[in-house]
N, C-alpha and C. Protein backbone atom coordinates (compact mmCIF):
# COMPACT_ATOMS: atom_id res chain seq x y z
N UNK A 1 30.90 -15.46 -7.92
CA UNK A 1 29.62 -14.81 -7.65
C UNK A 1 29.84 -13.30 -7.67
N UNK A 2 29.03 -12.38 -8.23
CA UNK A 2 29.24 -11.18 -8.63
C UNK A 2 28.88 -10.14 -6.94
N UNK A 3 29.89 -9.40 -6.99
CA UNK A 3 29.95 -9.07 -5.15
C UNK A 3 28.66 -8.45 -4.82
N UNK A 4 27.78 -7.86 -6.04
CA UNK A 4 26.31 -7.52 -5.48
C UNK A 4 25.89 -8.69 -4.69
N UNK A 5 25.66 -9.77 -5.14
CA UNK A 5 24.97 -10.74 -4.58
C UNK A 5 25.55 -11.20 -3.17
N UNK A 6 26.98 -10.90 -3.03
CA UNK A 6 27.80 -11.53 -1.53
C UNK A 6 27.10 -10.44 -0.85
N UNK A 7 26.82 -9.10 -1.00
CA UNK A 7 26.40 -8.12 -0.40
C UNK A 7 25.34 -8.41 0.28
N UNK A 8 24.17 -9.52 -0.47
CA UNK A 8 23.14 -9.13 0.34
C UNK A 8 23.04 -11.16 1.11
N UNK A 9 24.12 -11.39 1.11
CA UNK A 9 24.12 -13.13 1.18
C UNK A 9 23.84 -13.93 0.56
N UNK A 10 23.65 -14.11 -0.71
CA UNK A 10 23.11 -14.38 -1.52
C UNK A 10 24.22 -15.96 -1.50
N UNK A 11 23.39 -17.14 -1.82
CA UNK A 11 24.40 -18.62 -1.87
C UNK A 11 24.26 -18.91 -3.22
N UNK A 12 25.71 -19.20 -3.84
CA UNK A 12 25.87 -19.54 -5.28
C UNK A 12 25.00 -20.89 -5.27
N UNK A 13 24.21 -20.87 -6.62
CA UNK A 13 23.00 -22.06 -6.96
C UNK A 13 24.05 -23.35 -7.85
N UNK A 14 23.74 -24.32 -7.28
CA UNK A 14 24.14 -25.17 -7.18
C UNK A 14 23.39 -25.68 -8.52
N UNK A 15 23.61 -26.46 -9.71
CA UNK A 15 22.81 -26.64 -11.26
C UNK A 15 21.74 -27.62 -10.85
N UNK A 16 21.97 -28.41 -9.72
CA UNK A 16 20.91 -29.20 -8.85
C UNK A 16 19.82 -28.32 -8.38
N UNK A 17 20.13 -27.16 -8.22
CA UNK A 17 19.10 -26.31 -7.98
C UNK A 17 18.28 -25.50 -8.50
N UNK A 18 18.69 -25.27 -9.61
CA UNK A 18 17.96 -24.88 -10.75
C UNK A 18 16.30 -25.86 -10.69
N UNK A 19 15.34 -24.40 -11.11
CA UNK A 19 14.30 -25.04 -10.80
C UNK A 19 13.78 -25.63 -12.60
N UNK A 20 12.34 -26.97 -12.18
CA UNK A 20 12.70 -27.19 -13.29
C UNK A 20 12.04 -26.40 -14.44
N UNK A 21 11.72 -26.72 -15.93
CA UNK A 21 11.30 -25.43 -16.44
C UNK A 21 9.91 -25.08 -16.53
N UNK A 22 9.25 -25.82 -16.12
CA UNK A 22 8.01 -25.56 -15.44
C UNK A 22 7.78 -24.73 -14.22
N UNK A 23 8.50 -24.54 -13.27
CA UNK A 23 9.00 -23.82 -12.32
C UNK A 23 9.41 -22.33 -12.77
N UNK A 24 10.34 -22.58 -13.49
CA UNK A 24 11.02 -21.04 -14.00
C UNK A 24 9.64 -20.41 -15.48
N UNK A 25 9.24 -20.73 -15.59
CA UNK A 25 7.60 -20.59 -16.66
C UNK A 25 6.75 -19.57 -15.24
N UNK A 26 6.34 -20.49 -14.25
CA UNK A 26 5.79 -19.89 -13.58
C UNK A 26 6.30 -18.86 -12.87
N UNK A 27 7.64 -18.58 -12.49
CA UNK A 27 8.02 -17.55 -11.72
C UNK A 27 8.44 -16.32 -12.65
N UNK A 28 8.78 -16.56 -14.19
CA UNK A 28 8.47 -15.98 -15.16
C UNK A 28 7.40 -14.43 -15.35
N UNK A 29 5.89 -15.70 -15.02
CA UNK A 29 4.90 -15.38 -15.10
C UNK A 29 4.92 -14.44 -13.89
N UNK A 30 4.61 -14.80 -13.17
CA UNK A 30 4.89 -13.74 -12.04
C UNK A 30 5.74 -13.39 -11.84
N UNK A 31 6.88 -13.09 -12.71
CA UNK A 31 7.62 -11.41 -12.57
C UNK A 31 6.62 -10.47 -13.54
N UNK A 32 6.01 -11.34 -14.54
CA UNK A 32 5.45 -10.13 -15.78
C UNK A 32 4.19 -9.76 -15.01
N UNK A 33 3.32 -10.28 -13.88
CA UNK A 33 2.49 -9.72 -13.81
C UNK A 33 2.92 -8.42 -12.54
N UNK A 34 3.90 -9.04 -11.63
CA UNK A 34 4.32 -8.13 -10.80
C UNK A 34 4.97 -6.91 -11.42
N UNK A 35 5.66 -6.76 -12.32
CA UNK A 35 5.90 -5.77 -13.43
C UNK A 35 4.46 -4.84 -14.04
N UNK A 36 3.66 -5.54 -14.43
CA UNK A 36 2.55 -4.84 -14.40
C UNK A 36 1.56 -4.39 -13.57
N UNK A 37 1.71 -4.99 -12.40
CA UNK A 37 0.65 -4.53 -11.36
C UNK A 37 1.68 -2.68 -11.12
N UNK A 38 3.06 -2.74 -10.55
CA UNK A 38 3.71 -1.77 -10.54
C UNK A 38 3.48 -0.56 -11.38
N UNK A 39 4.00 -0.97 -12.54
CA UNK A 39 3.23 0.25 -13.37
C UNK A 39 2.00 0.90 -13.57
N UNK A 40 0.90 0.04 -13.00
CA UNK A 40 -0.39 0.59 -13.03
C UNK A 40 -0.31 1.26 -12.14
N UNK A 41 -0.21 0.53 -10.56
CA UNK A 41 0.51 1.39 -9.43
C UNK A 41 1.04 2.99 -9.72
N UNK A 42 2.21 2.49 -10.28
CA UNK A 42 2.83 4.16 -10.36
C UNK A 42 1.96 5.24 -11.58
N UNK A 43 0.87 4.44 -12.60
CA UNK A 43 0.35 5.36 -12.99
C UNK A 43 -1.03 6.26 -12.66
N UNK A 44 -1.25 5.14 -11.47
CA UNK A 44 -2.64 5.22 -10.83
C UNK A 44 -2.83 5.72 -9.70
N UNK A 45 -1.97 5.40 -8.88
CA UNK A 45 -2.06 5.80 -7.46
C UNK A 45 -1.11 6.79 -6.94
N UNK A 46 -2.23 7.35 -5.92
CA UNK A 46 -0.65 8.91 -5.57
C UNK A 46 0.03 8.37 -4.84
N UNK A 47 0.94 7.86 -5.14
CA UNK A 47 1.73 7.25 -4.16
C UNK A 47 3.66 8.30 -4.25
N UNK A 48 3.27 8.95 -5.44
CA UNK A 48 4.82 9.78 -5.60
C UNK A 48 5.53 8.69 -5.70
N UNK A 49 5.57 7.99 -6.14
CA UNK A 49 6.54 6.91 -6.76
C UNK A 49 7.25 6.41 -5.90
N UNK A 50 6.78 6.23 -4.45
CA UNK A 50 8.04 5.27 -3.54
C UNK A 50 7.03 4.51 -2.53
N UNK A 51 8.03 4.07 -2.02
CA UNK A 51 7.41 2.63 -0.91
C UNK A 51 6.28 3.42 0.39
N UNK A 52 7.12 4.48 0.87
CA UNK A 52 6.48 4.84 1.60
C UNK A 52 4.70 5.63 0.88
N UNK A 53 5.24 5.81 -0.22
CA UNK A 53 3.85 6.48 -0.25
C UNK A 53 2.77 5.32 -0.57
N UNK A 54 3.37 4.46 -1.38
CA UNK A 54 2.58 3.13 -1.40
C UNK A 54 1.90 2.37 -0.34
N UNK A 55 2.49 2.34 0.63
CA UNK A 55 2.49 1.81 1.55
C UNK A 55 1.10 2.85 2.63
N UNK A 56 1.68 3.78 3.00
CA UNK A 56 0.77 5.05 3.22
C UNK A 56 -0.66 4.68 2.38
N UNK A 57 -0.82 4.58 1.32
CA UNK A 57 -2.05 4.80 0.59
C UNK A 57 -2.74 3.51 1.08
N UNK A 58 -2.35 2.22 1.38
CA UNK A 58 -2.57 0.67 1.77
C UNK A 58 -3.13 0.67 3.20
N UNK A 59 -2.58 1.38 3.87
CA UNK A 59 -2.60 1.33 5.25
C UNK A 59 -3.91 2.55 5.98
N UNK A 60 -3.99 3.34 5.08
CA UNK A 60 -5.15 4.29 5.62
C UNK A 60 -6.04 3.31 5.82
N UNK A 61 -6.29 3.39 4.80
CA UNK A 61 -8.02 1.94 5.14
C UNK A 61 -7.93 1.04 6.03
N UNK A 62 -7.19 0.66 6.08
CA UNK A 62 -6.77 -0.40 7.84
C UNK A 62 -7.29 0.39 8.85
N UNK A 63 -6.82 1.49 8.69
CA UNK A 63 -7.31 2.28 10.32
C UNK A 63 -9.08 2.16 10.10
N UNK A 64 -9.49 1.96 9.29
CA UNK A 64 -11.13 2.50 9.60
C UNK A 64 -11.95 1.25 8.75
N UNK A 65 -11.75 0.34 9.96
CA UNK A 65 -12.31 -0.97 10.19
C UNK A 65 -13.61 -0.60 10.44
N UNK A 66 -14.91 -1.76 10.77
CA UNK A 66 -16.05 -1.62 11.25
C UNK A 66 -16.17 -1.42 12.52
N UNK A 67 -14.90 -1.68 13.25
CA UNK A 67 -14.72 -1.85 14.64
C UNK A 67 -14.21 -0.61 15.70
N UNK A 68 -13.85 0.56 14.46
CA UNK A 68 -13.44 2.01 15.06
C UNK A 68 -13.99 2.96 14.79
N UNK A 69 -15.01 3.29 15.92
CA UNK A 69 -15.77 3.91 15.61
C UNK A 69 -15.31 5.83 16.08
N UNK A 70 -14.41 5.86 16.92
CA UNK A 70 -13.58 6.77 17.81
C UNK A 70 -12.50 7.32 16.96
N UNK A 71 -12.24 7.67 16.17
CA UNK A 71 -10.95 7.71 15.30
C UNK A 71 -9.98 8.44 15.73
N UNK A 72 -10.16 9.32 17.18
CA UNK A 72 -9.18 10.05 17.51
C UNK A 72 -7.74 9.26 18.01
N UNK A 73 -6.54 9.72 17.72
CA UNK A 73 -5.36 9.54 17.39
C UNK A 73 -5.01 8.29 16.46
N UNK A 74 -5.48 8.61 15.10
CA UNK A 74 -5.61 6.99 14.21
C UNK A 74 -4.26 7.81 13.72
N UNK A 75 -3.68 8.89 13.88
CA UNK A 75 -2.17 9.67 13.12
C UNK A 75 -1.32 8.84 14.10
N UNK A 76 -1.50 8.81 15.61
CA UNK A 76 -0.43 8.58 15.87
C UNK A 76 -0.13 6.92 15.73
N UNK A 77 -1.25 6.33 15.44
CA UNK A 77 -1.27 5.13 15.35
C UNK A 77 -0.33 4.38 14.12
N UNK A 78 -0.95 5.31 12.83
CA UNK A 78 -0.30 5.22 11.12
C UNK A 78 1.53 5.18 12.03
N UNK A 79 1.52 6.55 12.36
CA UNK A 79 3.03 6.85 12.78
C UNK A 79 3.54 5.47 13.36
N UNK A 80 3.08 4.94 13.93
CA UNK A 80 3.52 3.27 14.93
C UNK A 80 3.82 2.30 13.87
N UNK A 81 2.77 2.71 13.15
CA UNK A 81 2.53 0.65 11.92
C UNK A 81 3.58 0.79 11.14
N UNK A 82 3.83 2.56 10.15
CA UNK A 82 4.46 2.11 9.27
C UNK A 82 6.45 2.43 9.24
N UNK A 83 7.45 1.68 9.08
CA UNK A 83 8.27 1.98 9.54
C UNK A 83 9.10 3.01 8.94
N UNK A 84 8.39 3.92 9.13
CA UNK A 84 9.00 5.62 8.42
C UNK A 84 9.26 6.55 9.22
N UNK A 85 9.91 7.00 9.16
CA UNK A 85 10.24 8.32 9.70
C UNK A 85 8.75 9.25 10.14
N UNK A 86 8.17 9.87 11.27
CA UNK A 86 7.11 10.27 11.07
C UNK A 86 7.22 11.87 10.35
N UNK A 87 8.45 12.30 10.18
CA UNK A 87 8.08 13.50 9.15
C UNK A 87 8.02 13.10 7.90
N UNK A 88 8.71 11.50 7.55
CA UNK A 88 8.01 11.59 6.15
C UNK A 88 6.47 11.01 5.83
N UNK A 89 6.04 10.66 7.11
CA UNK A 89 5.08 10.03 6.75
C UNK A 89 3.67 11.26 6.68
N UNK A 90 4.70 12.90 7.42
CA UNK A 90 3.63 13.60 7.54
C UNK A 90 3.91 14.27 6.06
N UNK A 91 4.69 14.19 5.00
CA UNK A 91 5.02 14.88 4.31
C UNK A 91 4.38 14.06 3.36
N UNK A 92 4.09 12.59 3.05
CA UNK A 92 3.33 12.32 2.28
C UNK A 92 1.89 12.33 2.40
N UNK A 93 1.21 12.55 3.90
CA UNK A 93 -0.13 12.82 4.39
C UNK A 93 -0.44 13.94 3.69
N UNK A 94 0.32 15.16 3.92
CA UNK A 94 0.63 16.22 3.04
C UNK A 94 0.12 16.65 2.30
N UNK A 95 0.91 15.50 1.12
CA UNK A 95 0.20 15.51 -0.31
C UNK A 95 -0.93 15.02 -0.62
N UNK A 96 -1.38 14.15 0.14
CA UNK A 96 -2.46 13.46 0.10
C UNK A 96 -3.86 14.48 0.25
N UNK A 97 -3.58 14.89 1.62
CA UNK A 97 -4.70 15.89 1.79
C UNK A 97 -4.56 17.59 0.73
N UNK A 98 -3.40 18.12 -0.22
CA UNK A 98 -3.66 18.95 -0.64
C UNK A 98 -3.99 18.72 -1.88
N UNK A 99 -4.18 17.38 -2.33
CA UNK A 99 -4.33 17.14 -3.95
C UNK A 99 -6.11 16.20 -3.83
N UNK A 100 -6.60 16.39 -2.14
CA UNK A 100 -8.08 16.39 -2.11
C UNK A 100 -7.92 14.71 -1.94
N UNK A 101 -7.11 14.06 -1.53
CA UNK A 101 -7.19 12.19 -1.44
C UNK A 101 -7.88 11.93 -0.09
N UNK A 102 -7.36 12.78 0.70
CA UNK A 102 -7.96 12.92 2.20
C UNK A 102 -8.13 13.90 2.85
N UNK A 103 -8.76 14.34 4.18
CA UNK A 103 -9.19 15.39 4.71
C UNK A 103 -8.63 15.16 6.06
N UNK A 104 -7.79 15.93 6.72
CA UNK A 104 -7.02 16.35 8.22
C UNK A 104 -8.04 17.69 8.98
N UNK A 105 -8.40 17.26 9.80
CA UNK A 105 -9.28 18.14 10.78
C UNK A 105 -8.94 17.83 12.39
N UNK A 106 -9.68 18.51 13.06
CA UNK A 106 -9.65 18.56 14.25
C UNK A 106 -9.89 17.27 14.80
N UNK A 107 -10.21 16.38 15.71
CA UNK A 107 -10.99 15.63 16.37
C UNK A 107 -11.08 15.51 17.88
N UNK A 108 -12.54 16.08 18.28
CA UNK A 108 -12.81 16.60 19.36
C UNK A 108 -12.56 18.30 19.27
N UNK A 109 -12.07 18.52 20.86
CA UNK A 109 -12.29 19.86 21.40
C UNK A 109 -10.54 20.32 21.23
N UNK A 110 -9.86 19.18 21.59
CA UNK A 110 -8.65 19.08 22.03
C UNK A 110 -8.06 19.12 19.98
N UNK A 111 -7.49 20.35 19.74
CA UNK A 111 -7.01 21.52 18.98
C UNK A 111 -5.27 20.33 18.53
N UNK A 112 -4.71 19.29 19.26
CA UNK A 112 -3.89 19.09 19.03
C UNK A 112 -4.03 17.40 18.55
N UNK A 113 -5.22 17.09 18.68
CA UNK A 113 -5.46 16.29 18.03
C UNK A 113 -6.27 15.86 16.68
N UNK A 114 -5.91 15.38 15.67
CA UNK A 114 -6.51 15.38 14.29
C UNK A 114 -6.56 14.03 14.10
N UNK A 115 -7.98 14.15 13.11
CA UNK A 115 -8.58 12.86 12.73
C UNK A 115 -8.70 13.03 11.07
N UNK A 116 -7.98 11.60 10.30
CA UNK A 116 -8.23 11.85 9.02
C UNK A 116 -9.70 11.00 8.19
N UNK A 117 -10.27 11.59 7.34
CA UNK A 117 -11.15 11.13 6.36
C UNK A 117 -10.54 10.91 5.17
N UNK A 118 -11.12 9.49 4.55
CA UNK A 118 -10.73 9.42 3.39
C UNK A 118 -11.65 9.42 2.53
N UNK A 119 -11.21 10.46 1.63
CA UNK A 119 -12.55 10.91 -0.04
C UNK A 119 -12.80 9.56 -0.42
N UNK A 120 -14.50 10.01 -0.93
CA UNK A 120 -14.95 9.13 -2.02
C UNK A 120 -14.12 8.64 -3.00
N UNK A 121 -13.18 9.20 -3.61
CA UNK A 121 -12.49 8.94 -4.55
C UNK A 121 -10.97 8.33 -3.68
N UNK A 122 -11.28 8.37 -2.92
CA UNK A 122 -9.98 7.48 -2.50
C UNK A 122 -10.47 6.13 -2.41
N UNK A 123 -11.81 6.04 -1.65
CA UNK A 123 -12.51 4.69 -1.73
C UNK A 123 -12.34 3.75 -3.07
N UNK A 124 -12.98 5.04 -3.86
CA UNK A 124 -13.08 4.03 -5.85
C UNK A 124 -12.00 3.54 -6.43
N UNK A 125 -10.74 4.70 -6.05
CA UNK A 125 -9.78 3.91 -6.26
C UNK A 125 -8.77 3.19 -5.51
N UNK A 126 -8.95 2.79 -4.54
CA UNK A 126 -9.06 1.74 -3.78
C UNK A 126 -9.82 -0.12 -4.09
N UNK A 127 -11.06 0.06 -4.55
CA UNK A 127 -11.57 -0.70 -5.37
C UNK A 127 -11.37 -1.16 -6.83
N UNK A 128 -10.72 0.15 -7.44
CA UNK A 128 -10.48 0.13 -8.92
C UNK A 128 -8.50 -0.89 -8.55
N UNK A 129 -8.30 -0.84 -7.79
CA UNK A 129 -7.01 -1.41 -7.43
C UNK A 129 -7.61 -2.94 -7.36
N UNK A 130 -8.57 -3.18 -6.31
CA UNK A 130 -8.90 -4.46 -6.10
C UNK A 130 -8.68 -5.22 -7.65
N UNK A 131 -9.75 -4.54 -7.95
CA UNK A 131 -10.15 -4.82 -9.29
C UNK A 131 -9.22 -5.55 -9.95
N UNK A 132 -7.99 -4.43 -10.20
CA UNK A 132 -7.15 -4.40 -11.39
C UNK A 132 -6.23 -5.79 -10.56
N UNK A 133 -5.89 -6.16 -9.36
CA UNK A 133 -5.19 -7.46 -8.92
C UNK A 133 -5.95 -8.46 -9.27
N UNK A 134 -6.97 -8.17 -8.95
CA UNK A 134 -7.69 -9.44 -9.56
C UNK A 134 -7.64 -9.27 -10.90
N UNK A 135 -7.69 -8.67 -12.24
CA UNK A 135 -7.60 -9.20 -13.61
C UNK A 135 -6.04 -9.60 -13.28
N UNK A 136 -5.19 -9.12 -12.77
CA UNK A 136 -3.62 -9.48 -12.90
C UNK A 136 -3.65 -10.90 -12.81
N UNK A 137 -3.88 -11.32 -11.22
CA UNK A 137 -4.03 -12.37 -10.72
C UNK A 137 -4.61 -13.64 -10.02
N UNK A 138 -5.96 -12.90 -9.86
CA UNK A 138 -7.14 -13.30 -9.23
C UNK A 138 -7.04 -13.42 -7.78
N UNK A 139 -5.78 -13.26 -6.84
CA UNK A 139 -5.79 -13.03 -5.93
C UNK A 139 -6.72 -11.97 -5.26
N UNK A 140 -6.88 -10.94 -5.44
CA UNK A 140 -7.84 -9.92 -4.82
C UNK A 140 -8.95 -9.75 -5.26
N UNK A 141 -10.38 -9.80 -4.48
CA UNK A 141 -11.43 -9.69 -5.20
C UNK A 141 -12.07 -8.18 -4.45
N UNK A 142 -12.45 -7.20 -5.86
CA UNK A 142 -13.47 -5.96 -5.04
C UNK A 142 -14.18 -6.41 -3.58
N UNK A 143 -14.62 -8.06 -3.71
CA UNK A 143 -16.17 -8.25 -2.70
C UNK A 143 -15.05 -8.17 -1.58
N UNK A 144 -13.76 -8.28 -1.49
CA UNK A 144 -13.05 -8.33 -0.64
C UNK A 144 -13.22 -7.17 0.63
N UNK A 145 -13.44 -6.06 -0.36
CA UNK A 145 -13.51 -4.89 0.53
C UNK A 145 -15.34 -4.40 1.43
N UNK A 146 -15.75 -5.58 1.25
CA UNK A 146 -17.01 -5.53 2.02
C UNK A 146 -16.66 -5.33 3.31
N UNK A 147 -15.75 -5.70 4.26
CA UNK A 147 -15.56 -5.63 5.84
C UNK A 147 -15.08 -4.07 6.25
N UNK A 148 -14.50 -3.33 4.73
CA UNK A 148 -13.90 -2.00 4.93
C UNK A 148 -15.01 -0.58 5.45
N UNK A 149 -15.19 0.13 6.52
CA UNK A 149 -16.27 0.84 6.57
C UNK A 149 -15.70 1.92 6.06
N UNK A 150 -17.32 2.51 5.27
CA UNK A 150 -16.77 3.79 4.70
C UNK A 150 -17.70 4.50 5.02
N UNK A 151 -16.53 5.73 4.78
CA UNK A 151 -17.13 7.20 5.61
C UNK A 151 -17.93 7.74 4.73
């Protein structure tokens, strides 16, 4: 077994285990579409080409459910969910808000707390994502994002 694979535990496959080729057709298939969802990804979304920013771009919209109507400290919240470092997570907020994806302001009186908005155009393409999983795979549908409130 090649020591990459002992590295991550990986158990030598047994020829009994080999799946059959109907099996390996389908998982096939979904490497080529997961291959393509990625690249649209990295050509579509600001994500700066890594997990965290991916991830970052996924997770804004979570915070602003129908159910939060208060948005003050939804930063320190992001900082909790996602497991990043919070300077990188402020360094990709960053970019986000200077290339116009989102807006960082005050919220309230209290000067040390900030509340983010996310642009119209973060919304569309947000949807234009739905979209594009669903032609990939039909897993995600736009109507999906009906429960999402927007600002």
């Amino acid at each position: 077994m090649p020591a990459a694979l002992q590295d991550f535990g990986a158990e030598p496959v047994e020829i009994s285990q080999v799946p059959e080729p109907a099996a390996v057709a389908a998982l096939m298939a979904l490497a080529r579409r997961s291959v393509a969802m990625r690249h649209w990804e990295r050509e579509h979304l600001p994500i700066h080409v890594s997990q965290l920013g991916f991830e970052l771009f996924m997770t804004l919209p979570q915070l602003f459910t129908a159910g939060i109507r208060d948005r003050t400290g939804l930063l320190k919240q992001l900082y909790l969910m996602l497991p990043y470092s919070e300077k990188g997570v402020r360094l990709h907020l960053r970019r986000l808000e200077i290339t116009g994806w989102i807006t960082v302001g005050k919220a309230g009186r209290d000067a040390r707390s900030r509340q983010v908005e996310l642009s119209g155009e973060y919304w569309r393409l947000l949807a234009l994502y739905a979209a594009h999983c669903q032609l990939i795979d039909g897993s995600v549908g736009v109507g999906d994002l009906g429960s999402i409130h927007r600002t």
